[in-house]
N, C-alpha and C. Protein backbone atom coordinates (compact mmCIF):
# COMPACT_ATOMS: atom_id res chain seq x y z
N UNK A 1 0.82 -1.20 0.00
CA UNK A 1 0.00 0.00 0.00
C UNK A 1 0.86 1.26 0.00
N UNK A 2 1.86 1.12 1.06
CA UNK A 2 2.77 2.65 0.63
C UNK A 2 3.62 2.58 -0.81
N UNK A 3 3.38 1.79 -0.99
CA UNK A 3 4.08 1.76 -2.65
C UNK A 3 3.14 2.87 -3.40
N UNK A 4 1.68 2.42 -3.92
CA UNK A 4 0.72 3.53 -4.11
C UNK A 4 0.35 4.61 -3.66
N UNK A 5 0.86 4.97 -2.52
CA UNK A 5 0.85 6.40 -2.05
C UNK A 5 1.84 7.28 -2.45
N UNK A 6 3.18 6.31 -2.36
CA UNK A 6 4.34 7.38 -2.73
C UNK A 6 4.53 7.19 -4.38
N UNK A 7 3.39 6.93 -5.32
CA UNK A 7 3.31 7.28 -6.60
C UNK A 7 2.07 8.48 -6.64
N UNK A 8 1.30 8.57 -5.82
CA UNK A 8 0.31 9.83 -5.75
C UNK A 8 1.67 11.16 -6.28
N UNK A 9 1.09 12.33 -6.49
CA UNK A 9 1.95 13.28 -6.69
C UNK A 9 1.50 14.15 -5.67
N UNK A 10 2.29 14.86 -4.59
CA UNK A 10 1.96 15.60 -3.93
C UNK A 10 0.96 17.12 -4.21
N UNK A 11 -0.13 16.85 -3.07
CA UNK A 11 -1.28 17.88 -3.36
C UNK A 11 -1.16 19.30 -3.02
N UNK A 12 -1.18 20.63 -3.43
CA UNK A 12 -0.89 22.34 -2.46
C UNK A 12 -2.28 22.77 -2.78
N UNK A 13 -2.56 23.13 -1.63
CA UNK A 13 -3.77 24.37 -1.88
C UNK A 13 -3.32 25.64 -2.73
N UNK A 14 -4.21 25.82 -3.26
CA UNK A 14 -4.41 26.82 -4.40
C UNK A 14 -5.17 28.10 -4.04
N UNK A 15 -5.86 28.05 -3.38
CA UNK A 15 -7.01 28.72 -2.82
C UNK A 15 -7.48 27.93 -1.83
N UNK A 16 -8.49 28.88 -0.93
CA UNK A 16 -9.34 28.75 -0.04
C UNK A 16 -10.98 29.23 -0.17
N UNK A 17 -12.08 29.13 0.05
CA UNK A 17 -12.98 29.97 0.00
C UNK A 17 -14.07 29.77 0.95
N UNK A 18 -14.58 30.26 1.08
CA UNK A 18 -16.12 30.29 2.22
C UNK A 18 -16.84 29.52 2.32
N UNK A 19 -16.97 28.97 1.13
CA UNK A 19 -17.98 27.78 0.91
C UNK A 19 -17.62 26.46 -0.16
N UNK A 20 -18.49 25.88 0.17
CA UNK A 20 -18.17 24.26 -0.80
C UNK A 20 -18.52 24.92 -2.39
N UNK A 21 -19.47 25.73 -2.34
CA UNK A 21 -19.93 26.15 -3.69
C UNK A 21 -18.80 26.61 -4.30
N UNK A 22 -18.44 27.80 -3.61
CA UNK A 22 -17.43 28.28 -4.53
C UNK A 22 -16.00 27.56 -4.90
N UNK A 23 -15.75 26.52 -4.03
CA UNK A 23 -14.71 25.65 -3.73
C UNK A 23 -15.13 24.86 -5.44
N UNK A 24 -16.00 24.58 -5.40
CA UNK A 24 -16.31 23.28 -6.37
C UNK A 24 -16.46 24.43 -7.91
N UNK A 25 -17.06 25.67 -7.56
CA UNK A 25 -16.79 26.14 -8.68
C UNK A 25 -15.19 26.52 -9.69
N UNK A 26 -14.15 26.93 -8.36
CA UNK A 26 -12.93 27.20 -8.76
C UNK A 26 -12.29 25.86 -9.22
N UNK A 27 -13.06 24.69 -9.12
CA UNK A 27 -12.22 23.31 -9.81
C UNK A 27 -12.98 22.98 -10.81
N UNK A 28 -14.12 23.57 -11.08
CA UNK A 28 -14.65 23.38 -12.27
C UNK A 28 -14.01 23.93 -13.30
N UNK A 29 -13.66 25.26 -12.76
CA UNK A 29 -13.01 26.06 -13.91
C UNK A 29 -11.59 25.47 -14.24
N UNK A 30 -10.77 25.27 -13.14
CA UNK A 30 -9.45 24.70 -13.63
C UNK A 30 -9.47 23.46 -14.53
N UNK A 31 -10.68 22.27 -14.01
CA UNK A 31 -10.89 21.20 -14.91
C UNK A 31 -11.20 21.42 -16.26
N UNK A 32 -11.49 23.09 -16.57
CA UNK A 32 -11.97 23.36 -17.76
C UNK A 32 -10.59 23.67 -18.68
N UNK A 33 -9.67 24.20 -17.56
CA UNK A 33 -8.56 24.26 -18.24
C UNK A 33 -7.64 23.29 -18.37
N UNK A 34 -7.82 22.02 -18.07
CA UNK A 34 -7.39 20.71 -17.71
C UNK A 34 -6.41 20.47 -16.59
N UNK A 35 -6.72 20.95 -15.59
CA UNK A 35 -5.88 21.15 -14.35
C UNK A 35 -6.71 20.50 -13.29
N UNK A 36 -6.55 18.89 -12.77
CA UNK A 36 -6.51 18.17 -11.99
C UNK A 36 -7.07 19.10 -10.66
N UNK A 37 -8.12 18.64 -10.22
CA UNK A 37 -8.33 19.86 -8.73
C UNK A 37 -8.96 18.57 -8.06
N UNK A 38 -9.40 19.06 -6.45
CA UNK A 38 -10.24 18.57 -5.59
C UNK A 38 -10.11 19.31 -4.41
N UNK A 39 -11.67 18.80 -3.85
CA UNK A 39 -11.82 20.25 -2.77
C UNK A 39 -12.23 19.29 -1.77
N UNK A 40 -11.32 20.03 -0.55
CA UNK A 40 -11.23 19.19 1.42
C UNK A 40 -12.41 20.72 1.92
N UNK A 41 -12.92 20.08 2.11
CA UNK A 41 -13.75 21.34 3.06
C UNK A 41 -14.48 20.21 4.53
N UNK A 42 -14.46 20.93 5.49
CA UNK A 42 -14.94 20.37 6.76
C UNK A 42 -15.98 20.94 7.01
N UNK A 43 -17.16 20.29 6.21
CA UNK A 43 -18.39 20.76 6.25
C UNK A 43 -19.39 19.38 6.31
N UNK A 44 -18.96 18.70 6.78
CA UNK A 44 -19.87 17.17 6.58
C UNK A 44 -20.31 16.50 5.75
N UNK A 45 -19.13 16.74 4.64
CA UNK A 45 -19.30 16.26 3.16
C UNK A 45 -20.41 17.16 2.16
N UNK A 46 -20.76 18.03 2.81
CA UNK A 46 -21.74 18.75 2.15
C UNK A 46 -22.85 18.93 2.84
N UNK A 47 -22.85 18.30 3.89
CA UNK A 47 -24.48 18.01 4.62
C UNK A 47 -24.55 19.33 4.98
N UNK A 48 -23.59 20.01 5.54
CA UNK A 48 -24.32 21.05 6.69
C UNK A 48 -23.25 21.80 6.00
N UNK A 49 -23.98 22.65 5.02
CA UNK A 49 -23.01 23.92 4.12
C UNK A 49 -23.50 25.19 4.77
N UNK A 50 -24.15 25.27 5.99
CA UNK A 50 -24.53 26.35 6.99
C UNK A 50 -23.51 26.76 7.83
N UNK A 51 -23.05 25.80 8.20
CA UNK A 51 -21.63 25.42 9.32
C UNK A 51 -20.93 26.43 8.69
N UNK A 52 -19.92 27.75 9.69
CA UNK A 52 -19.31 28.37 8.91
C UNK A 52 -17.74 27.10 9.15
N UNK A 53 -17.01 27.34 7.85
CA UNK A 53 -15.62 26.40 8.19
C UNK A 53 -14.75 27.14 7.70
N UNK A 54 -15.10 28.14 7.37
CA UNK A 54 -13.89 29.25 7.26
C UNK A 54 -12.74 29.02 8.43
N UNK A 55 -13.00 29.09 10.06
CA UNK A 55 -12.49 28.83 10.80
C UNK A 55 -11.66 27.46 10.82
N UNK A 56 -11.96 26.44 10.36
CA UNK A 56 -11.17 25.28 9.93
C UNK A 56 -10.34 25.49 8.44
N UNK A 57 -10.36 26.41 7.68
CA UNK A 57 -9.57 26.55 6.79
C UNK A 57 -10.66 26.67 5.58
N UNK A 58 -11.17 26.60 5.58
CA UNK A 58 -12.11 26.92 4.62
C UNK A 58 -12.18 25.60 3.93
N UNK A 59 -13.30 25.89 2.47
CA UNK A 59 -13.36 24.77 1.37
C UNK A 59 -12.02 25.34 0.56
N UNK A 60 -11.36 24.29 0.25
CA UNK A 60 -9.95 24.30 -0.08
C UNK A 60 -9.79 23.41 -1.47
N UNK A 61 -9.07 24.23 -2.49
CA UNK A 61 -9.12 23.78 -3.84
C UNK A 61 -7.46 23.00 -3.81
N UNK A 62 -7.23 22.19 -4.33
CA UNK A 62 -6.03 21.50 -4.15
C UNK A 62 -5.80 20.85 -5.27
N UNK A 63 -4.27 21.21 -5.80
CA UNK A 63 -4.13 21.05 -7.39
C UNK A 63 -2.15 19.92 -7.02
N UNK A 64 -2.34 19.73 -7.70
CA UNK A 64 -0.67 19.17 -7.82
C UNK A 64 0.54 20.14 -7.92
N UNK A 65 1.03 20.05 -7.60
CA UNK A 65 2.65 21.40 -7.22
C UNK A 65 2.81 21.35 -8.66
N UNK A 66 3.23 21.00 -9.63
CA UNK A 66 3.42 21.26 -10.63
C UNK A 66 2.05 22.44 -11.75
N UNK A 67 1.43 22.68 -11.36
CA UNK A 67 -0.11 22.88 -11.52
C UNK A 67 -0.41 24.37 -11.11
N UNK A 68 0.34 24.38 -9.89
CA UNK A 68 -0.32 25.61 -9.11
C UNK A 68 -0.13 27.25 -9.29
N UNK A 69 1.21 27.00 -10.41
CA UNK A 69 1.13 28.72 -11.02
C UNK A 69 0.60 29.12 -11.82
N UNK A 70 -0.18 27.77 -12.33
CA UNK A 70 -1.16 28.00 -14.19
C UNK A 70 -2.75 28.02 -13.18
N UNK A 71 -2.70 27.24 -12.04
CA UNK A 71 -4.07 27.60 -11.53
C UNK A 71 -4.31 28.87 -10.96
N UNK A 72 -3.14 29.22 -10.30
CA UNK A 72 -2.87 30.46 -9.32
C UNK A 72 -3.57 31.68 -10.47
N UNK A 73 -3.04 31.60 -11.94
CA UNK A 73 -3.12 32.67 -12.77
C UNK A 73 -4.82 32.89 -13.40
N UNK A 74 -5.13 31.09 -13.17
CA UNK A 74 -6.40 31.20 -13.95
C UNK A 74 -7.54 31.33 -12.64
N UNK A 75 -7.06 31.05 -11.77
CA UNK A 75 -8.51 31.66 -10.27
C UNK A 75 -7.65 32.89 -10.01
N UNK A 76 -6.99 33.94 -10.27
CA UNK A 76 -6.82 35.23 -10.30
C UNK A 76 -7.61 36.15 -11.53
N UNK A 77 -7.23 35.15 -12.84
CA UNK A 77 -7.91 35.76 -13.98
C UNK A 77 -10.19 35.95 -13.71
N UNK A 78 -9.94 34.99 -13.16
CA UNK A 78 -11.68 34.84 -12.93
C UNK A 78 -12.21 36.16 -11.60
N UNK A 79 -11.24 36.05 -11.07
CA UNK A 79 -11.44 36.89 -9.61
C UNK A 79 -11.83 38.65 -10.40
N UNK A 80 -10.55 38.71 -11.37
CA UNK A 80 -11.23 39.97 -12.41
C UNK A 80 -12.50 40.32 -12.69
C-alpha cells in the first residue's frame, strides 16, 4: 500500500474559499482548463453547508505542485 501512495503526486492548496460552492466552482473552472483539482472542506461532506468552516480553513481547492502557477493565474484571472 505505501508503494501507491508514494506514486500519488503531492497535493498544495491553491485557494481557499467560504464555501463548498465556490470551492467546487474554482475546480470546475481549472478542470476546464485541464488542471486536476479537488476540494477538502470540513463541512460534513456537504451536509451542513450552513456550518461556517472558514475557521477550519475553509473549502480548499487542491491542485498538484506542478499545476499551481497555471491555476494560481487562472482563479486570479476569474477573480477579475
Amino acid at each position: 500500500m505505501s508503494g501507491e501512495q508514494s506514486s500519488m503526486p503531492p497535493l498544495v492548496c491553491v485557494r481557499s474559499f467560504l464555501t463548498r460552492f465556490e470551492a467546487e466552482y474554482a475546480k470546475s473552472l481549472l478542470e476546464a482548463h485541464e488542471i486536476p483539482a479537488i476540494v477538502m472542506a470540513d463541512d460534513g461532506g456537504g451536509l451542513a453547508p450552513a456550518m461556517p468552516i472558514l475557521a477550519r480553513g475553509g473549502a480548499r481547492v487542491l491542485v498538484r505542485q506542478q499545476d499551481v502557477d497555471r491555476a494560481d493565474k487562472i482563479l486570479r484571472h476569474g477573480d477579475d
